[in-house]
PDB file of N, CA and C in Angstrom:
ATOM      1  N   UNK A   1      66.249  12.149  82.677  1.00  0.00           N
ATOM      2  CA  UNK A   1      66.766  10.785  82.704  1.00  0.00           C
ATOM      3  C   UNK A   1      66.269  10.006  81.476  1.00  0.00           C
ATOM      4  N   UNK A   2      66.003  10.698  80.506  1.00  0.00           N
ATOM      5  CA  UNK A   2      65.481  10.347  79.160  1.00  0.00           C
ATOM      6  C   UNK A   2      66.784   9.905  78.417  1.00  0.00           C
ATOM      7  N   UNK A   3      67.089   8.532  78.063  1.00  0.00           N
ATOM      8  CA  UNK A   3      68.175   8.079  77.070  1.00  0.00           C
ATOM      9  C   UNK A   3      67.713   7.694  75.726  1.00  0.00           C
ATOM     10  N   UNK A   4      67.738   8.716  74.532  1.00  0.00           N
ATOM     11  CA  UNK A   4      67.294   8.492  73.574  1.00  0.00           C
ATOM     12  C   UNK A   4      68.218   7.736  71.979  1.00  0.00           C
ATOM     13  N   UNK A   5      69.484   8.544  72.779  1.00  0.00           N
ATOM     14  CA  UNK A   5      70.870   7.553  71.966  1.00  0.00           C
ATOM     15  C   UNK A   5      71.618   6.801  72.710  1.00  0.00           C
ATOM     16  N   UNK A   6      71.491   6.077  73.464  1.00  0.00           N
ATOM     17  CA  UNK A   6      72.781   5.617  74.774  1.00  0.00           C
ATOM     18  C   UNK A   6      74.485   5.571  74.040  1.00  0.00           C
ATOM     19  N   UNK A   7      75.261   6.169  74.482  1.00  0.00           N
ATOM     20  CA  UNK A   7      76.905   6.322  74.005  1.00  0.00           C
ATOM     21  C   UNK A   7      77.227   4.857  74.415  1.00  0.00           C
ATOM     22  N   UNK A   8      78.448   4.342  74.188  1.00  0.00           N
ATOM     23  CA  UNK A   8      79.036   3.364  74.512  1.00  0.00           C
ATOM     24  C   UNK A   8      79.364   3.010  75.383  1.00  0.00           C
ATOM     25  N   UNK A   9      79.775   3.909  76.331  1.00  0.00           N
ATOM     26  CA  UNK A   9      79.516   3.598  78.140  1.00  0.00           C
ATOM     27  C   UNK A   9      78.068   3.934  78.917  1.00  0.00           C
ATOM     28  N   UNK A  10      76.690   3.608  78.168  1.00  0.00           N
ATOM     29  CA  UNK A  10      75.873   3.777  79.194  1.00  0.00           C
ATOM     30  C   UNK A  10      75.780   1.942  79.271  1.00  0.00           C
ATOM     31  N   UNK A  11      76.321   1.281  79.131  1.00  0.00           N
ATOM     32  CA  UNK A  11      75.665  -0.171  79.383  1.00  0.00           C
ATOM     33  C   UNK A  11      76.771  -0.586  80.825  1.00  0.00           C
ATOM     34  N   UNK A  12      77.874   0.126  80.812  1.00  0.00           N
ATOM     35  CA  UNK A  12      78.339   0.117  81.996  1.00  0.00           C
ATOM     36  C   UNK A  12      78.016   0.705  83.204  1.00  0.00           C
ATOM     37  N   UNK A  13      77.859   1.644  82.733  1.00  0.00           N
ATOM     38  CA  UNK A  13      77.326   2.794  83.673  1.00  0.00           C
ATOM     39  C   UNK A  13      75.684   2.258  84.407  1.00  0.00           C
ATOM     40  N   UNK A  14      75.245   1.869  83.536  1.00  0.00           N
ATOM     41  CA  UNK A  14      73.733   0.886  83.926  1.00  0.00           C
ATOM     42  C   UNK A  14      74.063  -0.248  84.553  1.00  0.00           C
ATOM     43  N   UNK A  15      75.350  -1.295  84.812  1.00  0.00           N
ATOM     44  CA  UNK A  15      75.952  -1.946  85.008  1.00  0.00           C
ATOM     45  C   UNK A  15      76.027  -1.615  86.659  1.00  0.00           C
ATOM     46  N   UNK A  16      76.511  -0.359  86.055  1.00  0.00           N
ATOM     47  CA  UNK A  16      77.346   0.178  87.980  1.00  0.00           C
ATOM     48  C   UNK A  16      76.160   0.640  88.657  1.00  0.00           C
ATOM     49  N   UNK A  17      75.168   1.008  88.069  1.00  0.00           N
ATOM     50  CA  UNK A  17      73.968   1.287  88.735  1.00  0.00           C
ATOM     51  C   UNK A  17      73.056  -0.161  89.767  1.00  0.00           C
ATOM     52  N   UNK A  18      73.229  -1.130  88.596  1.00  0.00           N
ATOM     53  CA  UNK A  18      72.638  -2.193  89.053  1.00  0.00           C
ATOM     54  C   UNK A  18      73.290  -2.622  90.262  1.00  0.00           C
ATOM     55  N   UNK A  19      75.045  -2.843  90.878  1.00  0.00           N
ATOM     56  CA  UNK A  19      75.635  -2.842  91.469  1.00  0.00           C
ATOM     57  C   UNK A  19      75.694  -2.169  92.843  1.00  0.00           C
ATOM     58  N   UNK A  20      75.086  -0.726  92.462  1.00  0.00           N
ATOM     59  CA  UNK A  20      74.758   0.124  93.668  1.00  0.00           C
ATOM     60  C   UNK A  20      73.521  -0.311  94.173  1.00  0.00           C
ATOM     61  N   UNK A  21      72.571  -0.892  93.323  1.00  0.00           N
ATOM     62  CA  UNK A  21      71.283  -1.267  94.127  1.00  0.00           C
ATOM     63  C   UNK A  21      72.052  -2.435  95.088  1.00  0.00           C
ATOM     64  N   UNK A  22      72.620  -3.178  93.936  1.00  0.00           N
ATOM     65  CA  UNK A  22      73.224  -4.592  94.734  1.00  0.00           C
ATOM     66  C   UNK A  22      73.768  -4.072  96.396  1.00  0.00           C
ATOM     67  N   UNK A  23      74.570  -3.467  96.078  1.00  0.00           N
ATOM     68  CA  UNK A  23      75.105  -2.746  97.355  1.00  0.00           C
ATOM     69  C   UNK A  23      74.255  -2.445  98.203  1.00  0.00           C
ATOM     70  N   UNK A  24      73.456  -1.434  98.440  1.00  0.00           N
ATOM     71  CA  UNK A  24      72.431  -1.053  98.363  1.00  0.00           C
ATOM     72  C   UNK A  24      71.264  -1.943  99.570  1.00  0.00           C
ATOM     73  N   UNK A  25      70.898  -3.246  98.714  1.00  0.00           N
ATOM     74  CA  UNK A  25      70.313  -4.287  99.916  1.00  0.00           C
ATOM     75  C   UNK A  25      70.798  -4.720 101.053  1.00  0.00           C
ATOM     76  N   UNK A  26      72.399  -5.336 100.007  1.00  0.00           N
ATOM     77  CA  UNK A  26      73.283  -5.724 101.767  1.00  0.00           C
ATOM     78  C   UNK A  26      73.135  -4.718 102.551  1.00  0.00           C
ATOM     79  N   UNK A  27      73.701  -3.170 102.484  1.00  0.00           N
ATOM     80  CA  UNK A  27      73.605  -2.580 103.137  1.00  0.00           C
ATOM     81  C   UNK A  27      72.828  -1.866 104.460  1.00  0.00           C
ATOM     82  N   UNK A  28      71.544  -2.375 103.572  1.00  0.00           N
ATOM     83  CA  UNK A  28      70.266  -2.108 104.218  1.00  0.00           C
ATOM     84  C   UNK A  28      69.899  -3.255 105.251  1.00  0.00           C
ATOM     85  N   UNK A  29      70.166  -4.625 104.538  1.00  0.00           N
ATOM     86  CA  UNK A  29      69.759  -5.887 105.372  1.00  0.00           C
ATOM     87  C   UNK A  29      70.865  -6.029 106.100  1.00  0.00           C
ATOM     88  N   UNK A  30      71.886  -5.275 106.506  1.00  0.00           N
ATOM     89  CA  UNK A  30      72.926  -5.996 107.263  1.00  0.00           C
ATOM     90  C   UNK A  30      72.655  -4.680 108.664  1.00  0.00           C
ATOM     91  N   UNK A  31      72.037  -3.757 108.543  1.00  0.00           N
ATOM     92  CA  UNK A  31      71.850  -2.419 109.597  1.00  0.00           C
ATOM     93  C   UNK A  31      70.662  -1.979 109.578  1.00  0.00           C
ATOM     94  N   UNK A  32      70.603  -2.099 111.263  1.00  0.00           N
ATOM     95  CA  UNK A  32      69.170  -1.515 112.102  1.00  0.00           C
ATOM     96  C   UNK A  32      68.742  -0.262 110.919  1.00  0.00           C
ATOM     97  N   UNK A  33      67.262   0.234 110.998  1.00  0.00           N
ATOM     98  CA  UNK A  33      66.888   0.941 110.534  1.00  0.00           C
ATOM     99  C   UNK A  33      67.214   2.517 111.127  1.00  0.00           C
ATOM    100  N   UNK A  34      67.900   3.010 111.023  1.00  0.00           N
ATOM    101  CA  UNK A  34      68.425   4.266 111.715  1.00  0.00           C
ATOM    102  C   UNK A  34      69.121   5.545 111.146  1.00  0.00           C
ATOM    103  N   UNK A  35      69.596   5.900 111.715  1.00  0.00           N
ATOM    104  CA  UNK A  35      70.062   7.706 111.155  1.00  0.00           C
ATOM    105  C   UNK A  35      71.308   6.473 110.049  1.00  0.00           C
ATOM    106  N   UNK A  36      72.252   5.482 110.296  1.00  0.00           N
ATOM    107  CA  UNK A  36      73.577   5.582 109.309  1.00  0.00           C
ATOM    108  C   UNK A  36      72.815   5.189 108.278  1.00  0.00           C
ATOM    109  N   UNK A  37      71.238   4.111 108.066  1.00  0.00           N
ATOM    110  CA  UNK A  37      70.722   3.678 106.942  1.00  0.00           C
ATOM    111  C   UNK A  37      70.338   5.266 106.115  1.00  0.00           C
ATOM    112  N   UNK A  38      69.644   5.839 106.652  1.00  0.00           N
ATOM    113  CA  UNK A  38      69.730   7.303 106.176  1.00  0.00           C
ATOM    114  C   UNK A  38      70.732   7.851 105.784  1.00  0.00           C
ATOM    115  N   UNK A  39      71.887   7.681 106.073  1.00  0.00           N
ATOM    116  CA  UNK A  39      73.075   8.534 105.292  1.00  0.00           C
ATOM    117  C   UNK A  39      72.998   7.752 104.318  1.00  0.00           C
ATOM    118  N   UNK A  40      73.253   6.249 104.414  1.00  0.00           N
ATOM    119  CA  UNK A  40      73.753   5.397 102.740  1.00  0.00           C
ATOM    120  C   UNK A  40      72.765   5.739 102.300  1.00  0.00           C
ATOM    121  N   UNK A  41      71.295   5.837 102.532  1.00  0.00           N
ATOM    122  CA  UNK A  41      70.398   6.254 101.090  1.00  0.00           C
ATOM    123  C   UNK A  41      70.861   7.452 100.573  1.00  0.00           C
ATOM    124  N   UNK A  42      71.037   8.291 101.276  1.00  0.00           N
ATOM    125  CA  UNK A  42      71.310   9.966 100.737  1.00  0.00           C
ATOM    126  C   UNK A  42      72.578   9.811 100.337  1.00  0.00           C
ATOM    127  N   UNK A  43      73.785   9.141 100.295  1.00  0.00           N
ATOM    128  CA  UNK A  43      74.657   9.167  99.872  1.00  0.00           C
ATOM    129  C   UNK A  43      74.620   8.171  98.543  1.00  0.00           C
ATOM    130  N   UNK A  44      73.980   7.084  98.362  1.00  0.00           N
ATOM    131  CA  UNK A  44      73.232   6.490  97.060  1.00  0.00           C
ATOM    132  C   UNK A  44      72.902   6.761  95.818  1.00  0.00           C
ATOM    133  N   UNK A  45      72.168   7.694  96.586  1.00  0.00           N
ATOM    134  CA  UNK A  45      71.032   8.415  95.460  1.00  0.00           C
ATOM    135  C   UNK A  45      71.784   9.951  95.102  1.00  0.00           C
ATOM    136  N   UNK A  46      72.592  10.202  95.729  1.00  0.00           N
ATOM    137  CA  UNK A  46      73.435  11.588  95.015  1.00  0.00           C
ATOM    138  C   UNK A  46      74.381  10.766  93.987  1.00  0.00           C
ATOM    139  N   UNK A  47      75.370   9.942  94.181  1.00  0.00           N
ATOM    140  CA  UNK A  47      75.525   9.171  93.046  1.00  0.00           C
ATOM    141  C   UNK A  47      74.739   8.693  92.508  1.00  0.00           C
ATOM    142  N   UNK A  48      73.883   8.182  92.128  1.00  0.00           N
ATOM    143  CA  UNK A  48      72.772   7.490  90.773  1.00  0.00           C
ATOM    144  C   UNK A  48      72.882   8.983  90.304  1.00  0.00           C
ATOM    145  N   UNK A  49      72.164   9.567  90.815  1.00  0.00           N
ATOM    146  CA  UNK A  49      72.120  11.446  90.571  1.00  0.00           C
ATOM    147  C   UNK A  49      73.043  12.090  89.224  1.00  0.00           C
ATOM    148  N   UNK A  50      74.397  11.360  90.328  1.00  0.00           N
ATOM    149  CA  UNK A  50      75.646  12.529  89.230  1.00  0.00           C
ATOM    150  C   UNK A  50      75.968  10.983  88.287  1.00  0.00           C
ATOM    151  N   UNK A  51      75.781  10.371  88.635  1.00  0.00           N
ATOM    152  CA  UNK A  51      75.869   9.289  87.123  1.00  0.00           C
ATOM    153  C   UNK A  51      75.018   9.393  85.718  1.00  0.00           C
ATOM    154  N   UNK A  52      73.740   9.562  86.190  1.00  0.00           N
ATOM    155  CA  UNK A  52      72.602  10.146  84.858  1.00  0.00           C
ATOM    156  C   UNK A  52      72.765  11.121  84.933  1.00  0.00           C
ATOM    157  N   UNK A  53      73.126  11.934  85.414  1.00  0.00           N
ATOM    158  CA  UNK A  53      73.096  13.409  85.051  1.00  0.00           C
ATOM    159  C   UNK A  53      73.976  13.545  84.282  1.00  0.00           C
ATOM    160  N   UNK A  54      75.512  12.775  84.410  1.00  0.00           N
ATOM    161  CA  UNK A  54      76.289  12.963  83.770  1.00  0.00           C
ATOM    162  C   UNK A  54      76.777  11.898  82.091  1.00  0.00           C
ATOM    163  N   UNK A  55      75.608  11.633  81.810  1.00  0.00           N
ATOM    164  CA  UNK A  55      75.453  10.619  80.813  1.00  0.00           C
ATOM    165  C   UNK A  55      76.202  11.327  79.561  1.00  0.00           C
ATOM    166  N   UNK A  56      77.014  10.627  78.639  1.00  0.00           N
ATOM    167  CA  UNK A  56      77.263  10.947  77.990  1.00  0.00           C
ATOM    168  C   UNK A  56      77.720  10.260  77.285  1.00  0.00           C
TER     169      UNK A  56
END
């Protein structure tokens, strides 16, 4: 996750990241702590995942 040249779409892409956190809180503050809060994290964090992974 080392960005040593960022291309012209990582400021979006950092953009959409910030957005998923955004997402992210509501999500969390709007539902009991339980197995579906557990899926949106694991489903979260595999996108952030294939977004830096897929930097380019």
């Amino acid at each position: 996750m080392i960005v040593t040249a960022p291309g012209n779409n990582w400021f979006l892409k950092w953009s959409n990241f910030n957005q998923l956190i955004f997402n992210f809180r509501i999500v969390i503050s709007q539902s009991k702590i339980n197995n579906a809060t557990g899926l949106h994290y694991a489903y979260g964090i595999s996108i952030v995942l294939t977004e830096f992974v897929s930097l380019d």
